[in-house]
PDB file of N, CA and C in Angstrom:
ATOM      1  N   UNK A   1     155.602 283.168  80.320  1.00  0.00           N
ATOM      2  CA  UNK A   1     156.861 283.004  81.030  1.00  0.00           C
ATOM      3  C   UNK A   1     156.782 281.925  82.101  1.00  0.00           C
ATOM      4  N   UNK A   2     156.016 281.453  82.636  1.00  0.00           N
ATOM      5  CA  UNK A   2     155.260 280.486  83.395  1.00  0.00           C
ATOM      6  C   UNK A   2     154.374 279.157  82.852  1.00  0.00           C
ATOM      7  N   UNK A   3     155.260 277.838  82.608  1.00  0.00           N
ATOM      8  CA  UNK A   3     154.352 277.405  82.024  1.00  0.00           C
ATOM      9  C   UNK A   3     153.864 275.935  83.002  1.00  0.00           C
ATOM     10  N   UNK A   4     152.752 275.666  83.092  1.00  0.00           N
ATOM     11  CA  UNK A   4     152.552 274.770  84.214  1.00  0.00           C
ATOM     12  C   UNK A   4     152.266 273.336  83.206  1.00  0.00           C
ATOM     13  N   UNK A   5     152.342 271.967  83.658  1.00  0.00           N
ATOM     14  CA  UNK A   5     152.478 271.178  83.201  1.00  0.00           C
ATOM     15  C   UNK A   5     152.172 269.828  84.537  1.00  0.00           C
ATOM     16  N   UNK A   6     151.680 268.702  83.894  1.00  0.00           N
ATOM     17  CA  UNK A   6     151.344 267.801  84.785  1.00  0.00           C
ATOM     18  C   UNK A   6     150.179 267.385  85.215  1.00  0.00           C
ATOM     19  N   UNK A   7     149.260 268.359  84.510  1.00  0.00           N
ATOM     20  CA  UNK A   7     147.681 267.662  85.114  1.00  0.00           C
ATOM     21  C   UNK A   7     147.421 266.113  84.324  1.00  0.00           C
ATOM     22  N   UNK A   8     146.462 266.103  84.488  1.00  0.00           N
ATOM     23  CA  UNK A   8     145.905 264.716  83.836  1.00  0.00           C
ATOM     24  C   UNK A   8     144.283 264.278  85.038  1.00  0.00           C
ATOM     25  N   UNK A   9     143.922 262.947  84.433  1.00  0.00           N
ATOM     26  CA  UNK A   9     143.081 262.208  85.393  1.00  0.00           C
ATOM     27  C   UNK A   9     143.155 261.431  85.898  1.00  0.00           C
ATOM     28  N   UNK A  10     142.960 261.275  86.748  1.00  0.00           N
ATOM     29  CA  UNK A  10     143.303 260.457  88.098  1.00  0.00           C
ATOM     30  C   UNK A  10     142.587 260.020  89.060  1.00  0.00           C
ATOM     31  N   UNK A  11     142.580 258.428  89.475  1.00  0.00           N
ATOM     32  CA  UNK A  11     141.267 257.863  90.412  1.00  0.00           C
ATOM     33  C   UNK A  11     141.581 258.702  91.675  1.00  0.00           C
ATOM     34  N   UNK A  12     140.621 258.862  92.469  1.00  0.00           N
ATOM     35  CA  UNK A  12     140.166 258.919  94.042  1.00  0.00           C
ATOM     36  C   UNK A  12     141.756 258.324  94.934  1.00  0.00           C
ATOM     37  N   UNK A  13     142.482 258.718  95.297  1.00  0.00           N
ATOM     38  CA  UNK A  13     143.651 258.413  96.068  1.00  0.00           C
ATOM     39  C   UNK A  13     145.023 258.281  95.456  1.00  0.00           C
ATOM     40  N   UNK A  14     145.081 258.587  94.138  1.00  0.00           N
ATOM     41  CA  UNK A  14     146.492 258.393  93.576  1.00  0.00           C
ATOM     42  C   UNK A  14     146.967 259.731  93.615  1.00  0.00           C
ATOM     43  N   UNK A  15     148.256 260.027  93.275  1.00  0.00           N
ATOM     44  CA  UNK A  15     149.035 261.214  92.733  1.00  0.00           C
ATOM     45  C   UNK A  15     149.355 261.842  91.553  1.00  0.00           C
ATOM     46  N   UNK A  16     149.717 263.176  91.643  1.00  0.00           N
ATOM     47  CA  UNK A  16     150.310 263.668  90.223  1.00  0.00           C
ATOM     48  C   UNK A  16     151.297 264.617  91.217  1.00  0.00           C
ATOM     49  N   UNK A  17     152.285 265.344  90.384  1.00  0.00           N
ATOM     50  CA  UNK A  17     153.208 266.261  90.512  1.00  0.00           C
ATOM     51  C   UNK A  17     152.834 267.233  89.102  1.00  0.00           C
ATOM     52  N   UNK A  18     152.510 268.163  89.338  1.00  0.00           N
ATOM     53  CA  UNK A  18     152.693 269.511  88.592  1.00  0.00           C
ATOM     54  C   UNK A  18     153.770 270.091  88.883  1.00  0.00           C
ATOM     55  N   UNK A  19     154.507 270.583  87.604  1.00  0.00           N
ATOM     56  CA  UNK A  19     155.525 271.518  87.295  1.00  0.00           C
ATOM     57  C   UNK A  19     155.226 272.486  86.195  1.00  0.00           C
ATOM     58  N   UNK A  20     156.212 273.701  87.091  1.00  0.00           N
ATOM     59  CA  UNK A  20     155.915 275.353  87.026  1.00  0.00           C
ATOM     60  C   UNK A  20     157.138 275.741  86.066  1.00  0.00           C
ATOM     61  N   UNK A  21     157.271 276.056  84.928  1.00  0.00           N
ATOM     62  CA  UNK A  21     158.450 276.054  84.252  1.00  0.00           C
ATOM     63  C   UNK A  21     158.846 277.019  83.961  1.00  0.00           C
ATOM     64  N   UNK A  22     159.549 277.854  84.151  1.00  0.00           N
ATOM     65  CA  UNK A  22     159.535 279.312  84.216  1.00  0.00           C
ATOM     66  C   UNK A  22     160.745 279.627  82.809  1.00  0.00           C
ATOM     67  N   UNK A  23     160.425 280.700  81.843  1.00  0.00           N
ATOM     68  CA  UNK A  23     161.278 281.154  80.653  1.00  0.00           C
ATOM     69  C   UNK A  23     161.181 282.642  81.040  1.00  0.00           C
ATOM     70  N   UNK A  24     162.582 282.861  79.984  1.00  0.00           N
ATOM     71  CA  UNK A  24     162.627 284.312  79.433  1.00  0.00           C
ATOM     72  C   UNK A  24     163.294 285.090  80.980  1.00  0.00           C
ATOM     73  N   UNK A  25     162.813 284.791  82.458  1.00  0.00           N
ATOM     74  CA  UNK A  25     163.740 284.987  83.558  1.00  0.00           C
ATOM     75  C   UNK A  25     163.968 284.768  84.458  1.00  0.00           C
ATOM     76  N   UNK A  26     164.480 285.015  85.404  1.00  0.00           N
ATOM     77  CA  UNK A  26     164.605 284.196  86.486  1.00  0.00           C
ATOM     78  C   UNK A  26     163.799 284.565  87.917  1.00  0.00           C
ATOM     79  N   UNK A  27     163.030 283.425  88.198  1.00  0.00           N
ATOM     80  CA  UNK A  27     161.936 283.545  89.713  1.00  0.00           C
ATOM     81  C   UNK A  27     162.922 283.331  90.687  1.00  0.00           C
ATOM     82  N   UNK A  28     164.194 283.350  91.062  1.00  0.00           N
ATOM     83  CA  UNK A  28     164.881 283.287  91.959  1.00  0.00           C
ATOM     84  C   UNK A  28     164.503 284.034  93.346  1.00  0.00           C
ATOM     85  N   UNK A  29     164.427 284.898  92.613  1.00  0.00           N
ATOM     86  CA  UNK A  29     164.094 286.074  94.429  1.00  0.00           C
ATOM     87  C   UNK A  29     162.398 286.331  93.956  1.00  0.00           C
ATOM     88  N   UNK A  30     161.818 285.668  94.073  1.00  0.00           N
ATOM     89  CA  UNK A  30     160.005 285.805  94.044  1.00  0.00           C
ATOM     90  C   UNK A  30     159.787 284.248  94.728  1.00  0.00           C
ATOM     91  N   UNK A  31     158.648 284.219  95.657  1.00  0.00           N
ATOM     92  CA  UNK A  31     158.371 283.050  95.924  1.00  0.00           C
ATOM     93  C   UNK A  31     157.379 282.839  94.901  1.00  0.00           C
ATOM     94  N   UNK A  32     156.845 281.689  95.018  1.00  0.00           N
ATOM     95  CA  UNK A  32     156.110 281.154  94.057  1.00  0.00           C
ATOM     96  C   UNK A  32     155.166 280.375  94.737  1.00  0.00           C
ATOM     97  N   UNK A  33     153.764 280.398  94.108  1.00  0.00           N
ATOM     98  CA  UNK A  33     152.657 279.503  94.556  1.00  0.00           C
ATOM     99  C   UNK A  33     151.967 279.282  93.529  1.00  0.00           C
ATOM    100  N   UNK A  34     150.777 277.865  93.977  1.00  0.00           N
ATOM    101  CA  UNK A  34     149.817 277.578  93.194  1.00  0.00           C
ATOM    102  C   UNK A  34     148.572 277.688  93.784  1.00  0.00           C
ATOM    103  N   UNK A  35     147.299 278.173  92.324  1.00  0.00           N
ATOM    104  CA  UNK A  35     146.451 278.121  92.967  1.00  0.00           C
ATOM    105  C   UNK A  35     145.542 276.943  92.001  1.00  0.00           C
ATOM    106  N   UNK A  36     143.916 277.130  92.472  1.00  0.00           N
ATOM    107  CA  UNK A  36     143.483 276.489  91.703  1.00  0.00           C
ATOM    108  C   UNK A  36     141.971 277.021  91.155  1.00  0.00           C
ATOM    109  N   UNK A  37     141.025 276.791  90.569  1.00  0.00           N
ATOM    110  CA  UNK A  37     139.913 277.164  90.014  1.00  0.00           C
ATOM    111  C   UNK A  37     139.015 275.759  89.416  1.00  0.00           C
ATOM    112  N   UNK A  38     138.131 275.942  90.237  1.00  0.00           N
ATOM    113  CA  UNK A  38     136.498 274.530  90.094  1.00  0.00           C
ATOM    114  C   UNK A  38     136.318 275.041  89.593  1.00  0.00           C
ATOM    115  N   UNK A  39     134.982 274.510  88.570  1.00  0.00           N
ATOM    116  CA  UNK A  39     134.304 274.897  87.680  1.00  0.00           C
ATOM    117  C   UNK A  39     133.036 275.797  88.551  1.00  0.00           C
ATOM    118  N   UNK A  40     132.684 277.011  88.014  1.00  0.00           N
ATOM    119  CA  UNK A  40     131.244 277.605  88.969  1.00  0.00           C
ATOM    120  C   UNK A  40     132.282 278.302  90.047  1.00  0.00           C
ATOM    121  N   UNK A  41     133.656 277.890  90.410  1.00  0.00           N
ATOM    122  CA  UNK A  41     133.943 278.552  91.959  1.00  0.00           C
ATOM    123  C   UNK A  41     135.183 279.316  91.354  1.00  0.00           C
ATOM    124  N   UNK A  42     135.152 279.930  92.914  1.00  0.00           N
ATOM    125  CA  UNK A  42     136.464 281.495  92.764  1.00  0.00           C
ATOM    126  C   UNK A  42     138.195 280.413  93.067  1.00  0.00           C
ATOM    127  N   UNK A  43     138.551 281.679  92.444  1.00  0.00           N
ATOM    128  CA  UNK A  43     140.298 281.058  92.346  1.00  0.00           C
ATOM    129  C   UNK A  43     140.935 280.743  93.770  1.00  0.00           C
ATOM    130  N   UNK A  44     141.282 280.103  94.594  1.00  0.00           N
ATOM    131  CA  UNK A  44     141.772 279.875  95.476  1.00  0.00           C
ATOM    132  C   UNK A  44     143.339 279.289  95.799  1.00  0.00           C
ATOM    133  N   UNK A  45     143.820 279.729  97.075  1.00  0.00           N
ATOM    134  CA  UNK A  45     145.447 279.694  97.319  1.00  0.00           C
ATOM    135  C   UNK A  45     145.354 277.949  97.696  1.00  0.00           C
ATOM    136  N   UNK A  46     146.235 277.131  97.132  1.00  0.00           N
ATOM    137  CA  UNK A  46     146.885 276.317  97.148  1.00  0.00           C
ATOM    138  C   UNK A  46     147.776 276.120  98.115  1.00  0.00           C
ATOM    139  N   UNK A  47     149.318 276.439  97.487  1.00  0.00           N
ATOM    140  CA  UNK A  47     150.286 276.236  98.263  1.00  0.00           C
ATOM    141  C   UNK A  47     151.224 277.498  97.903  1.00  0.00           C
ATOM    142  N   UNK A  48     152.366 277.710  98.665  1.00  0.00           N
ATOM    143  CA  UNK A  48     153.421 279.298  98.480  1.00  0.00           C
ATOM    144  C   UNK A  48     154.550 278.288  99.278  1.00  0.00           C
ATOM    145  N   UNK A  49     155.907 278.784  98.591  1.00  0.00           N
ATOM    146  CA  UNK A  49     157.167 278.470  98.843  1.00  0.00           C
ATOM    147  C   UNK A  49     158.030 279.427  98.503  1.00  0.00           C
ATOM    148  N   UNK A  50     158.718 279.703  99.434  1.00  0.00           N
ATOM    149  CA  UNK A  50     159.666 281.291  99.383  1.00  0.00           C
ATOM    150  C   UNK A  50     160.575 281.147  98.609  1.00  0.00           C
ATOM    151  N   UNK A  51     160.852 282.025  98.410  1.00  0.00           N
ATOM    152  CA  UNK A  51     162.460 282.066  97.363  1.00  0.00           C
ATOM    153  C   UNK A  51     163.312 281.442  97.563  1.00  0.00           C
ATOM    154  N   UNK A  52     163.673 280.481  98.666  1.00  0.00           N
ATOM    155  CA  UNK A  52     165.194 279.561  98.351  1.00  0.00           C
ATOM    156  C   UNK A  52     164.190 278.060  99.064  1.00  0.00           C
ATOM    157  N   UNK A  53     163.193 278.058  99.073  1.00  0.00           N
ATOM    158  CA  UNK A  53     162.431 276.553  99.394  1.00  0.00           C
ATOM    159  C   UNK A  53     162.586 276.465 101.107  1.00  0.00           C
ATOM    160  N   UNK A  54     163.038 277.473 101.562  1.00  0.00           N
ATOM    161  CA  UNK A  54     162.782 276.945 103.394  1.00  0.00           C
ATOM    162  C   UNK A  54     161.426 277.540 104.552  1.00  0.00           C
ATOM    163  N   UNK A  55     160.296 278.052 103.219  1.00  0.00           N
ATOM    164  CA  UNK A  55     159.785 278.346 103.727  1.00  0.00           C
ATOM    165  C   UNK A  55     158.669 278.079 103.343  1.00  0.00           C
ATOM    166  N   UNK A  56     157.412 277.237 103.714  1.00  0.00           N
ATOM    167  CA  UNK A  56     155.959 277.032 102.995  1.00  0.00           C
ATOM    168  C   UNK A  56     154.818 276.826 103.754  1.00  0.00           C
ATOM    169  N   UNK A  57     153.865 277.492 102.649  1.00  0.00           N
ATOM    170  CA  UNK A  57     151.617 277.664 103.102  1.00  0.00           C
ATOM    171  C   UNK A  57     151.130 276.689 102.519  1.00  0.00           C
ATOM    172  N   UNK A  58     150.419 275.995 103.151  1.00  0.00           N
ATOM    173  CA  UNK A  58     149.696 275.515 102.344  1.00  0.00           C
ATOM    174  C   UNK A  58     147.809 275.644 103.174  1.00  0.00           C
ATOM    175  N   UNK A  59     147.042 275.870 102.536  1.00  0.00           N
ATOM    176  CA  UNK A  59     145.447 275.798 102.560  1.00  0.00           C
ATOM    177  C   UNK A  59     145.263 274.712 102.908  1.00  0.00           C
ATOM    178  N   UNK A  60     144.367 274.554 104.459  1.00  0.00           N
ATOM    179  CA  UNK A  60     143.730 273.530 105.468  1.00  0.00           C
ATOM    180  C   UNK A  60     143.423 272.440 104.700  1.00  0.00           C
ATOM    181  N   UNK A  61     142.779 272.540 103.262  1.00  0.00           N
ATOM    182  CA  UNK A  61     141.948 271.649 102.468  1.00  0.00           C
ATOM    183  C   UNK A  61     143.071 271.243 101.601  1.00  0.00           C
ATOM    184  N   UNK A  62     144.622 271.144 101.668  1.00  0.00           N
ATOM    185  CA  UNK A  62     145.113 270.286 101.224  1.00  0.00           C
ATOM    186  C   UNK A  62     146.825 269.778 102.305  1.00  0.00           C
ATOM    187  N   UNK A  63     146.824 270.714 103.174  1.00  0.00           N
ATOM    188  CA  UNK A  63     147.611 270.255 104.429  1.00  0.00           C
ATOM    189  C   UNK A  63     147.989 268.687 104.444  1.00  0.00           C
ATOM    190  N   UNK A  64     148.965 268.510 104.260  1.00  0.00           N
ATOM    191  CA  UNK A  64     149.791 266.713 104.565  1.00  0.00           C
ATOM    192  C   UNK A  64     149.266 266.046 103.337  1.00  0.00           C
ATOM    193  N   UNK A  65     148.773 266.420 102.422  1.00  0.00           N
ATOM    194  CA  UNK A  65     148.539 265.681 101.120  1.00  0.00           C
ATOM    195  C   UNK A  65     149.464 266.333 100.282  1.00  0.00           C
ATOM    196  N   UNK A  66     149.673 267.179 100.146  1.00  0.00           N
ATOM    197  CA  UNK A  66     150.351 268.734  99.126  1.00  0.00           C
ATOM    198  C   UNK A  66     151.422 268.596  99.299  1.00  0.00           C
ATOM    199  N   UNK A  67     152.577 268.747  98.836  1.00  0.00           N
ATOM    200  CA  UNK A  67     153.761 269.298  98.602  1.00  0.00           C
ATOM    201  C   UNK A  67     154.397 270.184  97.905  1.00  0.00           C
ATOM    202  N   UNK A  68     154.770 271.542  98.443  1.00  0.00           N
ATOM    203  CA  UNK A  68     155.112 272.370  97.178  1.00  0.00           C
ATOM    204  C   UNK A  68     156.813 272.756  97.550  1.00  0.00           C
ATOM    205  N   UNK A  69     157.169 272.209  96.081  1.00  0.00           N
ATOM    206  CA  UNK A  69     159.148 272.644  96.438  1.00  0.00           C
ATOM    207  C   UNK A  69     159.164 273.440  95.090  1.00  0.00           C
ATOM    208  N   UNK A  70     160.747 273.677  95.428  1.00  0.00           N
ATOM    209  CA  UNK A  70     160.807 274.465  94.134  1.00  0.00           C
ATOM    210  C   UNK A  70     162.645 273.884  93.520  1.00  0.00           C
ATOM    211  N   UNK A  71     163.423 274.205  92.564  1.00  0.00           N
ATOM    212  CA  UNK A  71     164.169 273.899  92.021  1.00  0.00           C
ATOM    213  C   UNK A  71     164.787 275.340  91.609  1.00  0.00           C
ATOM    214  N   UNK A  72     165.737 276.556  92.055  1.00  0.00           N
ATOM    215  CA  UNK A  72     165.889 277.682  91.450  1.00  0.00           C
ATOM    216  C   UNK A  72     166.957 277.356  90.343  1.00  0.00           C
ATOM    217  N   UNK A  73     167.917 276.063  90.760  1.00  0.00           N
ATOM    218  CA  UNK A  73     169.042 276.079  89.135  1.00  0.00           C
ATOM    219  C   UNK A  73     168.166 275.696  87.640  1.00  0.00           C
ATOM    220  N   UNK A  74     167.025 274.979  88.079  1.00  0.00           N
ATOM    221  CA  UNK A  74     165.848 274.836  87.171  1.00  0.00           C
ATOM    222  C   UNK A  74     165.211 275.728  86.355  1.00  0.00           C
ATOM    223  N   UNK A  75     164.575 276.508  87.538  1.00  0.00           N
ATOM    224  CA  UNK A  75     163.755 277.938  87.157  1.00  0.00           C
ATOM    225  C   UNK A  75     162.737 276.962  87.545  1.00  0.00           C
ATOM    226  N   UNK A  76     162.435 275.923  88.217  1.00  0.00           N
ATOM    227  CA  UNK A  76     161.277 275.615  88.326  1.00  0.00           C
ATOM    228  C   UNK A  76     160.288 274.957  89.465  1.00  0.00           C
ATOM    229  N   UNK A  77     159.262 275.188  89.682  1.00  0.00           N
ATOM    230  CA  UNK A  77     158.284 275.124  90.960  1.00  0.00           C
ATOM    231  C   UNK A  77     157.452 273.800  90.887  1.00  0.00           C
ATOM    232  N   UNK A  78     157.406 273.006  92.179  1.00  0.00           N
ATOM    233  CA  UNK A  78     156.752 271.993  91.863  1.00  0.00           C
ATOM    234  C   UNK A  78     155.470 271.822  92.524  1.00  0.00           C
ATOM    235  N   UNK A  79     154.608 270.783  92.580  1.00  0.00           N
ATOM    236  CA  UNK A  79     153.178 270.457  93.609  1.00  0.00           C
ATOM    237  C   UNK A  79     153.134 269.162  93.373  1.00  0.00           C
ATOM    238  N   UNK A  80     153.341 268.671  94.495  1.00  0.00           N
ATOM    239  CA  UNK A  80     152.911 266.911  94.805  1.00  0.00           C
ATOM    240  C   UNK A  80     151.669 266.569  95.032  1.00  0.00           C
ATOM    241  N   UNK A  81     151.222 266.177  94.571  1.00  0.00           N
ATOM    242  CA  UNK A  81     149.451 266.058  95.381  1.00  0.00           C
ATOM    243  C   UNK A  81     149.363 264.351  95.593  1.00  0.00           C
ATOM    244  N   UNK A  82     149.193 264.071  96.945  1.00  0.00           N
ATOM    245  CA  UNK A  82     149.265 262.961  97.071  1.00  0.00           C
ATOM    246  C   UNK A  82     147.398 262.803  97.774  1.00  0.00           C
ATOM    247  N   UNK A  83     147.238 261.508  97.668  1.00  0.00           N
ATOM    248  CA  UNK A  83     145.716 261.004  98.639  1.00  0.00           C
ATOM    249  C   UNK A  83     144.992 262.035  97.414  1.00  0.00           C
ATOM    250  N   UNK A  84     144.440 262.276  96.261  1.00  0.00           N
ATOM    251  CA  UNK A  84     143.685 263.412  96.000  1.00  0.00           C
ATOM    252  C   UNK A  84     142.361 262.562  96.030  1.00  0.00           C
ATOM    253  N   UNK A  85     141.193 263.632  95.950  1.00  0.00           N
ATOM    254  CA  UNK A  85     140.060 263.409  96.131  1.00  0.00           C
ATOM    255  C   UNK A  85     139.065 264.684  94.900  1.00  0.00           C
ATOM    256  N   UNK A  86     138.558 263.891  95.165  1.00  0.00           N
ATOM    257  CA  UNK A  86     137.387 264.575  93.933  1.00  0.00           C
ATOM    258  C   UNK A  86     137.238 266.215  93.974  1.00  0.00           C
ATOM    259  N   UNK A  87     137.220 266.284  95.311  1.00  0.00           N
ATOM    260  CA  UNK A  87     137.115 268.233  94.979  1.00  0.00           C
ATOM    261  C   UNK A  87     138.631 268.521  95.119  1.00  0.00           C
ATOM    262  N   UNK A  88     139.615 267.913  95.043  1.00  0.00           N
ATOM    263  CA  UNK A  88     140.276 268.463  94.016  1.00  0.00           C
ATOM    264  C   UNK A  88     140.683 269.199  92.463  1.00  0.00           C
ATOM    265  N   UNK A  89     139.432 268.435  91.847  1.00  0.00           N
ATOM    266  CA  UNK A  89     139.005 268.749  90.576  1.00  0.00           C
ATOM    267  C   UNK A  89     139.450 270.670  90.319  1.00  0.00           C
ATOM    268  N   UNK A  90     140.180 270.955  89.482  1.00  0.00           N
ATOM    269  CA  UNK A  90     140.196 272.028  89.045  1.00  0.00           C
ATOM    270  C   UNK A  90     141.108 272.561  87.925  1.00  0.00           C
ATOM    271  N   UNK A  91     141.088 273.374  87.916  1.00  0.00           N
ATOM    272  CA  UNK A  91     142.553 273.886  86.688  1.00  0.00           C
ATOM    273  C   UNK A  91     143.620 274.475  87.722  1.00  0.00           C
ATOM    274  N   UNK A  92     144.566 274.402  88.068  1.00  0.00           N
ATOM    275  CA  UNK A  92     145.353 274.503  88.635  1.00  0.00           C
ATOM    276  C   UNK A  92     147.040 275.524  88.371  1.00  0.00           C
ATOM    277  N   UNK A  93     146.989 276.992  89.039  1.00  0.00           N
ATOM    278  CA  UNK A  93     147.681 277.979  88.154  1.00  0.00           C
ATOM    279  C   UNK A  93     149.535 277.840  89.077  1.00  0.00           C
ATOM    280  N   UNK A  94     149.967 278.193  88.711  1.00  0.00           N
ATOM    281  CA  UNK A  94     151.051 278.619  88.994  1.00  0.00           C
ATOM    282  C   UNK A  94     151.262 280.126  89.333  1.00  0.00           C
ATOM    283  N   UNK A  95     152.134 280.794  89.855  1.00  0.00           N
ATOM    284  CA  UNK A  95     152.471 282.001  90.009  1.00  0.00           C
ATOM    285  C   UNK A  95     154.172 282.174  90.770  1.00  0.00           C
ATOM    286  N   UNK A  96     153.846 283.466  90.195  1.00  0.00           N
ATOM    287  CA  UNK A  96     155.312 284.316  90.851  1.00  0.00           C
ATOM    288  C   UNK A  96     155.203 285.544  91.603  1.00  0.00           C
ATOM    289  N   UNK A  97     155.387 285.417  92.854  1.00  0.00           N
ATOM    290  CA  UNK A  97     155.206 286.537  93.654  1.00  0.00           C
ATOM    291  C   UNK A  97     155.622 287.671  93.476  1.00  0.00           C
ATOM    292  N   UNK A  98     155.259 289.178  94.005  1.00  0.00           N
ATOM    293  CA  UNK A  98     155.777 290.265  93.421  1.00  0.00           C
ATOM    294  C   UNK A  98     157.194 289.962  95.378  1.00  0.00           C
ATOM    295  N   UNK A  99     157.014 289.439  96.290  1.00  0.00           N
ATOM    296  CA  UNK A  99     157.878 289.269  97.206  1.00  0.00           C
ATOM    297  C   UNK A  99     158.614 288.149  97.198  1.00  0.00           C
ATOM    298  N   UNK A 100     159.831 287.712  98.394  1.00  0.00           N
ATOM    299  CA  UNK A 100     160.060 286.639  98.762  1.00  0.00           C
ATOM    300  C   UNK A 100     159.585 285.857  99.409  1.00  0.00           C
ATOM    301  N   UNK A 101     158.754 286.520  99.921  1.00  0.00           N
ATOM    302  CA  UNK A 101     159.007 285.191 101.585  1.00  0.00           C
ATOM    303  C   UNK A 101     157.091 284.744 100.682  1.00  0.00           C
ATOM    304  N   UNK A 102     156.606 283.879 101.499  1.00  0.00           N
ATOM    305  CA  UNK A 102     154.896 283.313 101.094  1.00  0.00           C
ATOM    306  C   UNK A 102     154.102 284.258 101.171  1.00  0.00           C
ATOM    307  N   UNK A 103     153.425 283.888 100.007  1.00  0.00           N
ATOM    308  CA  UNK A 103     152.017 284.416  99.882  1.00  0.00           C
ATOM    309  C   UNK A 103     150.717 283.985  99.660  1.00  0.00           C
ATOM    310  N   UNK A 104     149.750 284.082  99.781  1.00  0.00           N
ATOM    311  CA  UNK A 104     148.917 283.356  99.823  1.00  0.00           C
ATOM    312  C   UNK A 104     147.533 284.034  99.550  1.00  0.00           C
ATOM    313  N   UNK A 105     147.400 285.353  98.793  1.00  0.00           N
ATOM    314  CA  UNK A 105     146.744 286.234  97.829  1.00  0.00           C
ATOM    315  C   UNK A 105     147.148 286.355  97.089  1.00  0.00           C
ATOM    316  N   UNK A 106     146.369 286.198  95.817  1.00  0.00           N
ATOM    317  CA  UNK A 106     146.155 286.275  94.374  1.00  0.00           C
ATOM    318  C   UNK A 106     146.906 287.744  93.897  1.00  0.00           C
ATOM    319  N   UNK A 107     146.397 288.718  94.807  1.00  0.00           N
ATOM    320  CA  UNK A 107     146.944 290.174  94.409  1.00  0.00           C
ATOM    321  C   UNK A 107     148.360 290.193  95.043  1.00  0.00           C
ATOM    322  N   UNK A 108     148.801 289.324  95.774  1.00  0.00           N
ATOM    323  CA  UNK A 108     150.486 289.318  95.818  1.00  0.00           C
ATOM    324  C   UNK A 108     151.723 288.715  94.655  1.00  0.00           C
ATOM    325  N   UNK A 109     150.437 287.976  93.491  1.00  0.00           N
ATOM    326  CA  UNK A 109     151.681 287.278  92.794  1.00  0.00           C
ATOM    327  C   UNK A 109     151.762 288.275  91.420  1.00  0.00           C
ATOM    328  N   UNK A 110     152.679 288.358  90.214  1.00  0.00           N
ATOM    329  CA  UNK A 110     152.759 289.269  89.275  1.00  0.00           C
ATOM    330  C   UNK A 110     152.637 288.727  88.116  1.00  0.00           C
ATOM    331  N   UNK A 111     152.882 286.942  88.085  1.00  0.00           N
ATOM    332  CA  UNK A 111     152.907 286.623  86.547  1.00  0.00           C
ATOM    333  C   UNK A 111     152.520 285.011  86.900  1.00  0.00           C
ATOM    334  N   UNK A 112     151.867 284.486  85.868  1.00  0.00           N
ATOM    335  CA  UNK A 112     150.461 283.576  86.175  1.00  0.00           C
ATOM    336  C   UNK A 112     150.940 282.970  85.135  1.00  0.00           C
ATOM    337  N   UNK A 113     150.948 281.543  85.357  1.00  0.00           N
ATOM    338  CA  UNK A 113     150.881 280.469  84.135  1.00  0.00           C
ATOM    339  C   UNK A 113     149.443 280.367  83.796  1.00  0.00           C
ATOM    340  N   UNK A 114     149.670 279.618  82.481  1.00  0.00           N
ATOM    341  CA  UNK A 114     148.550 279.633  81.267  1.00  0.00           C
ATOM    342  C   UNK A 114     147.281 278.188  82.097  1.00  0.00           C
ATOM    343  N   UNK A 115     147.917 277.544  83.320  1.00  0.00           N
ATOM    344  CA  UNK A 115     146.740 276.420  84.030  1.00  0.00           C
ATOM    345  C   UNK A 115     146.505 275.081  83.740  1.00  0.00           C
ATOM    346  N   UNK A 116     146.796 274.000  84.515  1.00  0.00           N
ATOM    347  CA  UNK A 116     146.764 272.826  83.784  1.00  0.00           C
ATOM    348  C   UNK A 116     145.594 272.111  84.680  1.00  0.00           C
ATOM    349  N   UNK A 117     144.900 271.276  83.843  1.00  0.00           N
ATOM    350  CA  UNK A 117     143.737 270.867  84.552  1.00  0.00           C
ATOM    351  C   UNK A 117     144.089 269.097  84.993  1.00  0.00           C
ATOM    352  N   UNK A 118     143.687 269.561  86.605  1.00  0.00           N
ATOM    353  CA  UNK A 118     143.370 268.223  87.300  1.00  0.00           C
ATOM    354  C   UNK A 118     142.351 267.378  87.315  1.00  0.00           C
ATOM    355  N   UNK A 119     142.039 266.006  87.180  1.00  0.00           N
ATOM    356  CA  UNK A 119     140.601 265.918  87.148  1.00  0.00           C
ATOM    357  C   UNK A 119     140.758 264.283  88.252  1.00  0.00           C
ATOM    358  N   UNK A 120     140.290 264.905  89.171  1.00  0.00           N
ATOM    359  CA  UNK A 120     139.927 263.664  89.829  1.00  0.00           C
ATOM    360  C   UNK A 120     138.988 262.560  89.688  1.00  0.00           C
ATOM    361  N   UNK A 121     138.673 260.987  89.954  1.00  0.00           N
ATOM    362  CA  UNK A 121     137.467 260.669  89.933  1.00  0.00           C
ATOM    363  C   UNK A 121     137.650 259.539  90.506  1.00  0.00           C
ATOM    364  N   UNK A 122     136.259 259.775  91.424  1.00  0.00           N
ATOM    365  CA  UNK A 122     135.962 258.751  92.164  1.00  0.00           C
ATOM    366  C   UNK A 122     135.433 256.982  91.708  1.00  0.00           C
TER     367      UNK A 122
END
């Protein structure tokens, strides 16, 4: 029901935008975040944007590079990643919160896209 889209590879300082494409219903009243997963390391919070986009988290280690909006006539969630850098490298998930407002634990969201992989390089 979540399908994420947009990874690719990418030198040391350029951008991508990932999009969160949501079927079958509507994430309107769930906020939504992304996380991500290195290879060898644990899943970690990204970014969270509340249910109507006026509200957003984002994790120290991507603060003023990141952008996360969302689109609800869409059904769909976005991530800007601007300046990226090598430990960026990961597979990168989408989610739908079981609340509105941000979250920023794994055990707060209810339905998980299938992960699209980023690959940075220096």
């Amino acid at each position: 029901q979540l399908q994420a889209s947009g990874g690719g590879l990418v030198q040391a300082g350029g951008s991508l935008r990932l999009s969160c494409a949501a079927s079958g219903r509507t994430f309107s009243r769930r906020a939504m975040g992304w996380f991500r997963q290195a290879l060898g390391k644990e899943r970690e919070f990204v970014a969270s944007v509340n249910w109507n986009g006026g509200d957003t988290a984002y994790a120290d280690s991507v603060k003023g590079r990141f952008t996360i909006s969302r689109d609800n006539a869409k059904n769909t969630s976005y991530l800007r990643m601007n300046s990226l850098k090598p430990e960026d490298t990961a597979v990168y998930y989408c989610a739908a919160a079981r609340v509105l407002w941000i979250a920023n634990a794994g055990y707060q969201y209810e339905y998980w896209g299938q992960g699209t992989l980023v690959t940075v390089s220096s």
